[in-house]
PDB file of N, CA and C in Angstrom:
ATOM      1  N   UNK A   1       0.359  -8.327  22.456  1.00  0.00           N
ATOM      2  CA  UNK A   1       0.266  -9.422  21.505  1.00  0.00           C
ATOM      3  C   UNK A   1      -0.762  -9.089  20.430  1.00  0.00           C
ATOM      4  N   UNK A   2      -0.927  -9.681  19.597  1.00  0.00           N
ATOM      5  CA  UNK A   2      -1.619  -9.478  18.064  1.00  0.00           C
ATOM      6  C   UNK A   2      -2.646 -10.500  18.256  1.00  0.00           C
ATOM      7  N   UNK A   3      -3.672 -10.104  17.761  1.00  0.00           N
ATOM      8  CA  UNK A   3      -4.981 -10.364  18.257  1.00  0.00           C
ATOM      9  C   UNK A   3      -5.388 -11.184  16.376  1.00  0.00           C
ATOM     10  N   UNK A   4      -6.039 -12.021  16.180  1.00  0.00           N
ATOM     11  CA  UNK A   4      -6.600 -12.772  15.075  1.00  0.00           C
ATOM     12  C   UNK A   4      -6.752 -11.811  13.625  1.00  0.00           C
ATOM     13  N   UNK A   5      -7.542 -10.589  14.331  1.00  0.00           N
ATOM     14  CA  UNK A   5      -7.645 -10.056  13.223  1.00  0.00           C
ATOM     15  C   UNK A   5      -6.630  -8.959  12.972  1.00  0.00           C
ATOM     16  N   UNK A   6      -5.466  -8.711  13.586  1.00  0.00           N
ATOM     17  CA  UNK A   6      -4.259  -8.324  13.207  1.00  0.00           C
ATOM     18  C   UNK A   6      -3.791  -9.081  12.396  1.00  0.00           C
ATOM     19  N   UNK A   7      -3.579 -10.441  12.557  1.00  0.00           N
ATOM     20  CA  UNK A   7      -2.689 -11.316  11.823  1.00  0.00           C
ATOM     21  C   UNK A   7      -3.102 -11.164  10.632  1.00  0.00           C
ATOM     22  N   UNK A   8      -4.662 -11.601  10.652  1.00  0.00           N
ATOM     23  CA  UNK A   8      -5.286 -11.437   9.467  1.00  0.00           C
ATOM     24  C   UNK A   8      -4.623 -10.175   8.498  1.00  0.00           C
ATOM     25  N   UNK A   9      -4.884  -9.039   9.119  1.00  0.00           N
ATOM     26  CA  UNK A   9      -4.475  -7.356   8.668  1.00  0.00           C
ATOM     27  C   UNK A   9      -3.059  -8.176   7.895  1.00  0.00           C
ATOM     28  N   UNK A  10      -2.305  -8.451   8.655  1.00  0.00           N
ATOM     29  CA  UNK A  10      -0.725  -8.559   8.209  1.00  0.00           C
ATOM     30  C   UNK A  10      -0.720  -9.597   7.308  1.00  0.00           C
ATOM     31  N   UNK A  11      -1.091 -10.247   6.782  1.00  0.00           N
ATOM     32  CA  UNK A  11      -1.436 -11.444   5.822  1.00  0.00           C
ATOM     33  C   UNK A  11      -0.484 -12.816   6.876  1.00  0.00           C
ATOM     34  N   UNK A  12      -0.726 -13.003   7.642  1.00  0.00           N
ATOM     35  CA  UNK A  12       0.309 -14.225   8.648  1.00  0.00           C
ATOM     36  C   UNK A  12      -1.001 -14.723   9.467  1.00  0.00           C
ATOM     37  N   UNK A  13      -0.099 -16.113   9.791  1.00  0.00           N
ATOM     38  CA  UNK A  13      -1.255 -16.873  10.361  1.00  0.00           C
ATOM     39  C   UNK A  13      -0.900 -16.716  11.635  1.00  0.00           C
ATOM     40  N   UNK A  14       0.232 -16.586  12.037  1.00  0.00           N
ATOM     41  CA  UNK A  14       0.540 -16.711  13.643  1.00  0.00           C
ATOM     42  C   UNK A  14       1.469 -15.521  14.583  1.00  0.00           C
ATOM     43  N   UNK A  15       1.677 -15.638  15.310  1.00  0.00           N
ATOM     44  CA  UNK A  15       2.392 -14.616  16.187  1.00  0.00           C
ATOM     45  C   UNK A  15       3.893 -14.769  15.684  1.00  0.00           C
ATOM     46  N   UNK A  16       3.869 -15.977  15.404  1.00  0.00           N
ATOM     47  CA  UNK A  16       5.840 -16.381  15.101  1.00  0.00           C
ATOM     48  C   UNK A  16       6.203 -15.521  14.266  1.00  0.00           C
ATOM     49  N   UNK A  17       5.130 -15.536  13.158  1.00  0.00           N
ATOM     50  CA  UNK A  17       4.985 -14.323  11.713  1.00  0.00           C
ATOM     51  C   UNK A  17       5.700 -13.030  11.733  1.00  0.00           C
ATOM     52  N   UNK A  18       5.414 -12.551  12.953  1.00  0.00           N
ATOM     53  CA  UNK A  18       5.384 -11.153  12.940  1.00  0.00           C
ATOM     54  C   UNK A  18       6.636 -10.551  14.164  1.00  0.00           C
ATOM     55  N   UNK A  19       7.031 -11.558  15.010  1.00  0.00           N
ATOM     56  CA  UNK A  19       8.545 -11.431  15.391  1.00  0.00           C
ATOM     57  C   UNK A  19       9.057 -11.164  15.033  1.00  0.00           C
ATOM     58  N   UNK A  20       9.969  -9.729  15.291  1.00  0.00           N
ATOM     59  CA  UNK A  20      11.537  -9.172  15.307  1.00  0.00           C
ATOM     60  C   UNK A  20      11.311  -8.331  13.973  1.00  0.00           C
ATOM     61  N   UNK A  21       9.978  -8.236  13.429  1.00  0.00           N
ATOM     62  CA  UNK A  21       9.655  -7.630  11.853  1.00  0.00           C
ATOM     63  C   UNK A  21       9.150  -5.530  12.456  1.00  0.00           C
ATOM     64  N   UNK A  22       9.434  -4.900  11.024  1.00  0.00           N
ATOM     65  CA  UNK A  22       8.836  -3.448  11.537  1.00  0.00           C
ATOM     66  C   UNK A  22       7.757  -3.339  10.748  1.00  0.00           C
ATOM     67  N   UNK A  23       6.740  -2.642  10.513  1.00  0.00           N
ATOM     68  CA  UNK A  23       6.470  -1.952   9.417  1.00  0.00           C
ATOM     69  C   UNK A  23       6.716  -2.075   7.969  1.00  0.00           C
ATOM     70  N   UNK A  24       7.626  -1.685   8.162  1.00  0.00           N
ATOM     71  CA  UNK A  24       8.446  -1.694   6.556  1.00  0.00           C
ATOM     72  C   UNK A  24       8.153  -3.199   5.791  1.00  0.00           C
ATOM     73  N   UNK A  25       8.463  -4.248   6.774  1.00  0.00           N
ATOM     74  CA  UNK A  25       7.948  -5.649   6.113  1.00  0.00           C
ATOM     75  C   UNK A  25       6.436  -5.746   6.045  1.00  0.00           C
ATOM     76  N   UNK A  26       5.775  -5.088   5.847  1.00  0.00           N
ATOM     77  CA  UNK A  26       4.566  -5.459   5.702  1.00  0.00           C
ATOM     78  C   UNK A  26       3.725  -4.656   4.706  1.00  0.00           C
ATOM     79  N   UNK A  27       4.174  -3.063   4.928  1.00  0.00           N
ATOM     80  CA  UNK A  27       3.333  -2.252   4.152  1.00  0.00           C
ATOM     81  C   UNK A  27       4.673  -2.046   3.269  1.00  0.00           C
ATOM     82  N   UNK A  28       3.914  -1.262   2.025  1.00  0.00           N
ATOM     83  CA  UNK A  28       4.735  -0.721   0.784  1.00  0.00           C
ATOM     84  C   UNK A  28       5.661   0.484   1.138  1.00  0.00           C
ATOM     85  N   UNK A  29       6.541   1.090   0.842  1.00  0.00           N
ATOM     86  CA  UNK A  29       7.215   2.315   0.939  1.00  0.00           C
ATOM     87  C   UNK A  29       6.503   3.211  -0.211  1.00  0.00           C
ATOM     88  N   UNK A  30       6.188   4.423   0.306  1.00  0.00           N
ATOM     89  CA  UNK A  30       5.538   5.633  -0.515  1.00  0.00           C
ATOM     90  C   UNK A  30       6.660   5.957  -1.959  1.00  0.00           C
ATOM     91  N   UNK A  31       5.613   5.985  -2.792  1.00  0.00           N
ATOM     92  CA  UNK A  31       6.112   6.558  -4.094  1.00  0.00           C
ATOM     93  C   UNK A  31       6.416   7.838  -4.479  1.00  0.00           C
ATOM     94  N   UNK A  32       7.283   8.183  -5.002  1.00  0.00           N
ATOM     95  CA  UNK A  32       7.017   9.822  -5.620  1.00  0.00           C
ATOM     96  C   UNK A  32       6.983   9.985  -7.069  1.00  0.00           C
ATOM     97  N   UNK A  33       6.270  10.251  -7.959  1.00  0.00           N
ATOM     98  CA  UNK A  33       5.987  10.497  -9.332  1.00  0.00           C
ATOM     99  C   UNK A  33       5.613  11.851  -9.652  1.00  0.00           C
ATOM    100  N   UNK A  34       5.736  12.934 -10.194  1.00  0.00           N
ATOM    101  CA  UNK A  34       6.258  13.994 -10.381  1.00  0.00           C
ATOM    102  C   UNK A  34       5.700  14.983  -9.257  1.00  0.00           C
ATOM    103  N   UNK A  35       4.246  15.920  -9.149  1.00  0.00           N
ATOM    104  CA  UNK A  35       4.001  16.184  -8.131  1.00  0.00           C
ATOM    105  C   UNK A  35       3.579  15.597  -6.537  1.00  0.00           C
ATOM    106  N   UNK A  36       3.447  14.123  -6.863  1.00  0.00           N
ATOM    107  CA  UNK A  36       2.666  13.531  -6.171  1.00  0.00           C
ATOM    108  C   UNK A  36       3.683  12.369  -5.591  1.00  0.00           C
ATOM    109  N   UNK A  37       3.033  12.068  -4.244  1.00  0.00           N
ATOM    110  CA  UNK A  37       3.710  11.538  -2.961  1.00  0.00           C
ATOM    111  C   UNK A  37       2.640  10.073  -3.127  1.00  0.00           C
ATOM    112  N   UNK A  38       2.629   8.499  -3.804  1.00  0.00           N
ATOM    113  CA  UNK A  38       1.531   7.510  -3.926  1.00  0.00           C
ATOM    114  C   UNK A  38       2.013   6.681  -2.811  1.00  0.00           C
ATOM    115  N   UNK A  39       0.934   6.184  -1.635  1.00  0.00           N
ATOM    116  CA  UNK A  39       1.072   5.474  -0.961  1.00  0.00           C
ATOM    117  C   UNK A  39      -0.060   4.492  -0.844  1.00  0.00           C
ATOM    118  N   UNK A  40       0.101   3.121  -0.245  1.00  0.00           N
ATOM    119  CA  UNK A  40      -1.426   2.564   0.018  1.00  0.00           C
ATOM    120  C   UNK A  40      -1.328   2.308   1.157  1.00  0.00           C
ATOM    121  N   UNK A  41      -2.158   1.594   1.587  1.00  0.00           N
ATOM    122  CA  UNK A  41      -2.744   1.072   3.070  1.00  0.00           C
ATOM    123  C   UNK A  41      -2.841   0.060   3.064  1.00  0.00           C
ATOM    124  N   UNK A  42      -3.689  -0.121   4.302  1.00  0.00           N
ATOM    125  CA  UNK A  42      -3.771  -1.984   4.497  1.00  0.00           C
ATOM    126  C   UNK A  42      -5.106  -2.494   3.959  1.00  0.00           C
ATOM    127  N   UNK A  43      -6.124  -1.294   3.747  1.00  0.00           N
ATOM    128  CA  UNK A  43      -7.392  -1.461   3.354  1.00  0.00           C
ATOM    129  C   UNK A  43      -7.347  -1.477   1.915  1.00  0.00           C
ATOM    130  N   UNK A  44      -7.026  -1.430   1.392  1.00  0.00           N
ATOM    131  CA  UNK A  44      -6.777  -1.605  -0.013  1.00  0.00           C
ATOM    132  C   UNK A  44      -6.788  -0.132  -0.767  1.00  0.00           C
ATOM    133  N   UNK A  45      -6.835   0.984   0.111  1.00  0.00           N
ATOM    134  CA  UNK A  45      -6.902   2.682  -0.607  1.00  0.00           C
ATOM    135  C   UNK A  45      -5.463   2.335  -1.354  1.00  0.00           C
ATOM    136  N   UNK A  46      -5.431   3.419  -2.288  1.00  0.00           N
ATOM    137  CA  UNK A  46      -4.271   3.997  -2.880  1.00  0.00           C
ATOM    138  C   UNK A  46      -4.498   5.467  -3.175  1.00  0.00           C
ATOM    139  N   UNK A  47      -3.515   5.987  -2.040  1.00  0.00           N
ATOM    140  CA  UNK A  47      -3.784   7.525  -1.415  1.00  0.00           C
ATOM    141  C   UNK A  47      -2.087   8.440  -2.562  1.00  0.00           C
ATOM    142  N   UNK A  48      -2.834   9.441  -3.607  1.00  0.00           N
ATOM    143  CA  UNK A  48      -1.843  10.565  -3.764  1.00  0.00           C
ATOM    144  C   UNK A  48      -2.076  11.822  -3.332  1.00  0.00           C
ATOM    145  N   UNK A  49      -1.023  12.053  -2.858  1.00  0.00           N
ATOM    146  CA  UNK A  49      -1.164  13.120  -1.920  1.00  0.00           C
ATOM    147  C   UNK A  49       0.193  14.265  -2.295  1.00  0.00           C
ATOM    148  N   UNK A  50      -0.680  15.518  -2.425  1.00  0.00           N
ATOM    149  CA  UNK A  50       0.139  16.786  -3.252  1.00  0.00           C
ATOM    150  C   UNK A  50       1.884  16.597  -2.644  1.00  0.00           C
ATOM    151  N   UNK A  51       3.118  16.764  -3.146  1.00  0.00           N
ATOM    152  CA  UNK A  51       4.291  17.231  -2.683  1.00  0.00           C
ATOM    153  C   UNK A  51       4.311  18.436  -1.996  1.00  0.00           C
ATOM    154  N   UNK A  52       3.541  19.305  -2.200  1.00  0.00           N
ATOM    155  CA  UNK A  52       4.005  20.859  -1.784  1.00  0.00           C
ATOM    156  C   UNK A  52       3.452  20.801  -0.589  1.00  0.00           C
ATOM    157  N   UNK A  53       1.967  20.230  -0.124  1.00  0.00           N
ATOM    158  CA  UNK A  53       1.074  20.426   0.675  1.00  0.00           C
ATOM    159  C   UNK A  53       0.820  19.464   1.172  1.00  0.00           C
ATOM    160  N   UNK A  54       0.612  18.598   1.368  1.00  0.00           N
ATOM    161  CA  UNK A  54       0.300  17.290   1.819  1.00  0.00           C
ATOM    162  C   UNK A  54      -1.365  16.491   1.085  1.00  0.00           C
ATOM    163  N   UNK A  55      -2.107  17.668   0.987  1.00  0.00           N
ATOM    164  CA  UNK A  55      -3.193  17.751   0.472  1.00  0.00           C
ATOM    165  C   UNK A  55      -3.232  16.053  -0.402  1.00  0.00           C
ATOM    166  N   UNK A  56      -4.755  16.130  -0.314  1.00  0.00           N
ATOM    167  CA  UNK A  56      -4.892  14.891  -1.121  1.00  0.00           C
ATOM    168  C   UNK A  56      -5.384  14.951  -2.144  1.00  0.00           C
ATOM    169  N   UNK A  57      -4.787  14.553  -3.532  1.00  0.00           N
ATOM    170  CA  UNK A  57      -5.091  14.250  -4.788  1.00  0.00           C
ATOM    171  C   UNK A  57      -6.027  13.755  -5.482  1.00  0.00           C
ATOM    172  N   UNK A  58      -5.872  12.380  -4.849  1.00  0.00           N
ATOM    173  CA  UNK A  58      -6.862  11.419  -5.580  1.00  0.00           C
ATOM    174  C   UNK A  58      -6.733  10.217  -5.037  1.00  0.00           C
ATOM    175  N   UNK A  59      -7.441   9.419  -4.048  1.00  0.00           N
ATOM    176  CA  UNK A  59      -7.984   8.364  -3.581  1.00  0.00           C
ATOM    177  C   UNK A  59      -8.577   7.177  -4.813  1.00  0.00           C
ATOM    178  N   UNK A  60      -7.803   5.929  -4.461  1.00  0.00           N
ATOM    179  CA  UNK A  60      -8.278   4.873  -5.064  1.00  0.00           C
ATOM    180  C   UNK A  60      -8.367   3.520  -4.591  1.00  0.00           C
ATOM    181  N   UNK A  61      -9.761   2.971  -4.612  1.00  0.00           N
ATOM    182  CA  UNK A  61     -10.165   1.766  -3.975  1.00  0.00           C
ATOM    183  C   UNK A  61      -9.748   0.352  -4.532  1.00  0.00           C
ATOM    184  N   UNK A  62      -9.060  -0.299  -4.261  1.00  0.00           N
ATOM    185  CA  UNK A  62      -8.674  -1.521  -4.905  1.00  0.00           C
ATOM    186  C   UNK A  62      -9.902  -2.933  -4.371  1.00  0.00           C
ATOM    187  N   UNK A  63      -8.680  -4.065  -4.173  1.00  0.00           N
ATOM    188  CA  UNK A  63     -10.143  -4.838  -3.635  1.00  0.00           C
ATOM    189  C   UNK A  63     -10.241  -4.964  -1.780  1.00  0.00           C
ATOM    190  N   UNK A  64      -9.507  -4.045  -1.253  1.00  0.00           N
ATOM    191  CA  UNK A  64      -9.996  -3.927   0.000  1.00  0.00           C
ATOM    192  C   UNK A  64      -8.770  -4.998   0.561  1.00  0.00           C
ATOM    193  N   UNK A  65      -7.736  -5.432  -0.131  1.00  0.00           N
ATOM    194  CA  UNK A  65      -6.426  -5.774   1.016  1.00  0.00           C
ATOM    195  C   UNK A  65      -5.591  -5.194   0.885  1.00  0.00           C
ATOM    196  N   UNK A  66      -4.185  -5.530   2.229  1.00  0.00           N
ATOM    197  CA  UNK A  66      -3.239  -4.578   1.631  1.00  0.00           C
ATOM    198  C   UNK A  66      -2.452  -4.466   0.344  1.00  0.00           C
ATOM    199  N   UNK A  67      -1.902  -3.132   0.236  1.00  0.00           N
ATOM    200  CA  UNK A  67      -1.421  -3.148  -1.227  1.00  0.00           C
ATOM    201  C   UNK A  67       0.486  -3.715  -0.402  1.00  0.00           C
ATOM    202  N   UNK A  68       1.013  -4.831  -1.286  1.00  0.00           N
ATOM    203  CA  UNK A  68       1.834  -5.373  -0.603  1.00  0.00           C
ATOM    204  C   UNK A  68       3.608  -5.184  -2.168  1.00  0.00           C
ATOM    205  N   UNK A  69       3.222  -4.673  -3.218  1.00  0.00           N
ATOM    206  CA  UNK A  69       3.846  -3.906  -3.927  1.00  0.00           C
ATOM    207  C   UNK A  69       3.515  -2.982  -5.370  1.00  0.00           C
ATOM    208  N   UNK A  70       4.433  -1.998  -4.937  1.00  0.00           N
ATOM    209  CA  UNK A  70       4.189  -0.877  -5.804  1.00  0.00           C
ATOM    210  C   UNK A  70       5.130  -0.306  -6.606  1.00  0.00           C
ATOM    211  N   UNK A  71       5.712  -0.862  -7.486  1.00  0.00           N
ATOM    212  CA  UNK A  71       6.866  -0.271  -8.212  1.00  0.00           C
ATOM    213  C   UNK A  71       6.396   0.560  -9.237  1.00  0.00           C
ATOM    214  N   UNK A  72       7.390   1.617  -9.161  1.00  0.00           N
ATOM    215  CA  UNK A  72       7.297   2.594 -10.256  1.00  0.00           C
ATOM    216  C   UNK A  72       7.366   2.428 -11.841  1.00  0.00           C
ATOM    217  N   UNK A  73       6.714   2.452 -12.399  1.00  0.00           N
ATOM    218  CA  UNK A  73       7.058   2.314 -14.138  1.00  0.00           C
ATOM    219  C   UNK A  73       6.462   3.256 -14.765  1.00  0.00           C
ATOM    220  N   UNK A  74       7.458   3.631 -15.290  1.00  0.00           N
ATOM    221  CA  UNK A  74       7.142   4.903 -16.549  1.00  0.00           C
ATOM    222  C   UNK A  74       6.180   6.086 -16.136  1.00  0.00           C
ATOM    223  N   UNK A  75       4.751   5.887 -16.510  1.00  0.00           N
ATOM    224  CA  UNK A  75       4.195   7.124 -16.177  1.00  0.00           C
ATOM    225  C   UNK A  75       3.608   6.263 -15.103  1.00  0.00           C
ATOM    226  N   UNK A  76       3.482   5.260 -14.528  1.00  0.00           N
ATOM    227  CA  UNK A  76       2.863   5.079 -13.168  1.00  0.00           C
ATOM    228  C   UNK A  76       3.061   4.336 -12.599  1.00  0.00           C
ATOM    229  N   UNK A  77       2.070   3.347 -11.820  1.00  0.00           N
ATOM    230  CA  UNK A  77       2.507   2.126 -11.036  1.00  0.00           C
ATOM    231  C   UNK A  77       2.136   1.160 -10.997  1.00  0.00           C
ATOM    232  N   UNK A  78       2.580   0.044 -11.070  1.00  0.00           N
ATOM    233  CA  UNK A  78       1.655  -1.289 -11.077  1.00  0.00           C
ATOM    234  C   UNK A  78       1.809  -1.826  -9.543  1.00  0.00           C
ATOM    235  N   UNK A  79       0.312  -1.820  -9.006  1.00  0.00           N
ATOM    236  CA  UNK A  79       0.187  -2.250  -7.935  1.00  0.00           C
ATOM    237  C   UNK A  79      -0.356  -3.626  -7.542  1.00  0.00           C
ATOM    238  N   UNK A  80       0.393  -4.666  -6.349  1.00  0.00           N
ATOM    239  CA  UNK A  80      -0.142  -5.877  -6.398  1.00  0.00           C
ATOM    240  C   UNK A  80      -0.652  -6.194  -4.931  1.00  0.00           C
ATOM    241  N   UNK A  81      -2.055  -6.345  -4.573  1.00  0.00           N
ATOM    242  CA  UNK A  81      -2.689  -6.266  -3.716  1.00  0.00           C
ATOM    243  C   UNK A  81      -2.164  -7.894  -2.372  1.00  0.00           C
ATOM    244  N   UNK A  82      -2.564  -7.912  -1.088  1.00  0.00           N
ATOM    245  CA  UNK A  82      -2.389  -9.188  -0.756  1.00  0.00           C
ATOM    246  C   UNK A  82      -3.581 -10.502  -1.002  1.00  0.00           C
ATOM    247  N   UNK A  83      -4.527 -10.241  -2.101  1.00  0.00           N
ATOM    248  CA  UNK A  83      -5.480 -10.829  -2.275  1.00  0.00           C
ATOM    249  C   UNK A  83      -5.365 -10.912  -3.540  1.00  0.00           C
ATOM    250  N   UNK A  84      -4.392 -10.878  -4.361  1.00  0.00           N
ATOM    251  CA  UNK A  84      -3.717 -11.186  -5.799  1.00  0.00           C
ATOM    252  C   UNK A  84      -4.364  -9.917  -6.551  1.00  0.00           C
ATOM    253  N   UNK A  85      -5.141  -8.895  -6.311  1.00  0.00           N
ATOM    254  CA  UNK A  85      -5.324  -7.709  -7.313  1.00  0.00           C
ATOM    255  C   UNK A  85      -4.173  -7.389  -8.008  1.00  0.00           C
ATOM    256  N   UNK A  86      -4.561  -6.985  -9.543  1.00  0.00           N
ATOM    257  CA  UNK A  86      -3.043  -6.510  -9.964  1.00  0.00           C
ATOM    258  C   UNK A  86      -3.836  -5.044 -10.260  1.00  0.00           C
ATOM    259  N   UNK A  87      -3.178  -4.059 -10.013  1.00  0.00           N
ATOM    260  CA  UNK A  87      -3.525  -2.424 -10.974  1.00  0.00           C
ATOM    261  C   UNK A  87      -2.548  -2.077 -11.385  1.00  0.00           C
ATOM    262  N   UNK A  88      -3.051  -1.132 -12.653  1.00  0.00           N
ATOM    263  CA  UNK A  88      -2.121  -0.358 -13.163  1.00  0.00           C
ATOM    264  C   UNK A  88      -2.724   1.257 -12.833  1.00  0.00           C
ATOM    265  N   UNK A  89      -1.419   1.733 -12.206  1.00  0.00           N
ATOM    266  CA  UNK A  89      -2.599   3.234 -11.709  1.00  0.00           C
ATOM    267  C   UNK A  89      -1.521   4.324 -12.414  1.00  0.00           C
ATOM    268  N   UNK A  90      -2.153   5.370 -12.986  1.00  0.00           N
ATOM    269  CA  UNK A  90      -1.133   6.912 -14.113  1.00  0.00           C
ATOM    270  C   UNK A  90      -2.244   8.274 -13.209  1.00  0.00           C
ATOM    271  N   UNK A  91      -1.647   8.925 -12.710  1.00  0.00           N
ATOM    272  CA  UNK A  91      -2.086   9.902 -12.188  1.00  0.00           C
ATOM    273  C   UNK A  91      -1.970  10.849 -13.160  1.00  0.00           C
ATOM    274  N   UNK A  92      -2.786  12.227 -13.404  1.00  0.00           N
ATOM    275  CA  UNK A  92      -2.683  12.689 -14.678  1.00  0.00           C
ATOM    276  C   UNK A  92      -2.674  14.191 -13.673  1.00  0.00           C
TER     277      UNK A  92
END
């Protein structure tokens, strides 16, 4: 069972929340923009990480919740945190 500060993690108040759900409903699906593989977390990172190597690029701190969407636009991404952050992130 999911403990308070799981729920918390998952942005839900209760156990009902999180029934019959994977992963996928909760965190973002990884980006790809030309060399680079952009994913975030639940901590609010926004991790690019090389295509060829896995290697990491460039780390970025938002306001510390999860990043809950990330769509691709043009040269980058606008990311929207679960604590209403909005970014606009261009990897160069």
């Amino acid at each position: 069972t999911a403990n308070r500060a799981q729920l918390q993690t998952l942005g839900v108040d209760n156990i009902e929340d999180v029934i019959s759900k994977t992963d996928f409903d909760f965190f973002p699906p990884a980006y790809a923009q030309d060399n680079y593989v952009v994913v975030g977390d639940f901590e609010g990172y926004v991790h690019a990480l090389n295509r060829e190597d896995g290697s990491l690029a460039a780390r970025m701190k938002t306001d510390g919740s999860p990043i809950l969407f990330a769509p691709a636009l043009g040269d980058g991404f606008l990311l929207q945190t679960r604590d209403g952050g909005i970014y606009s992130v261009v990897i160069h």
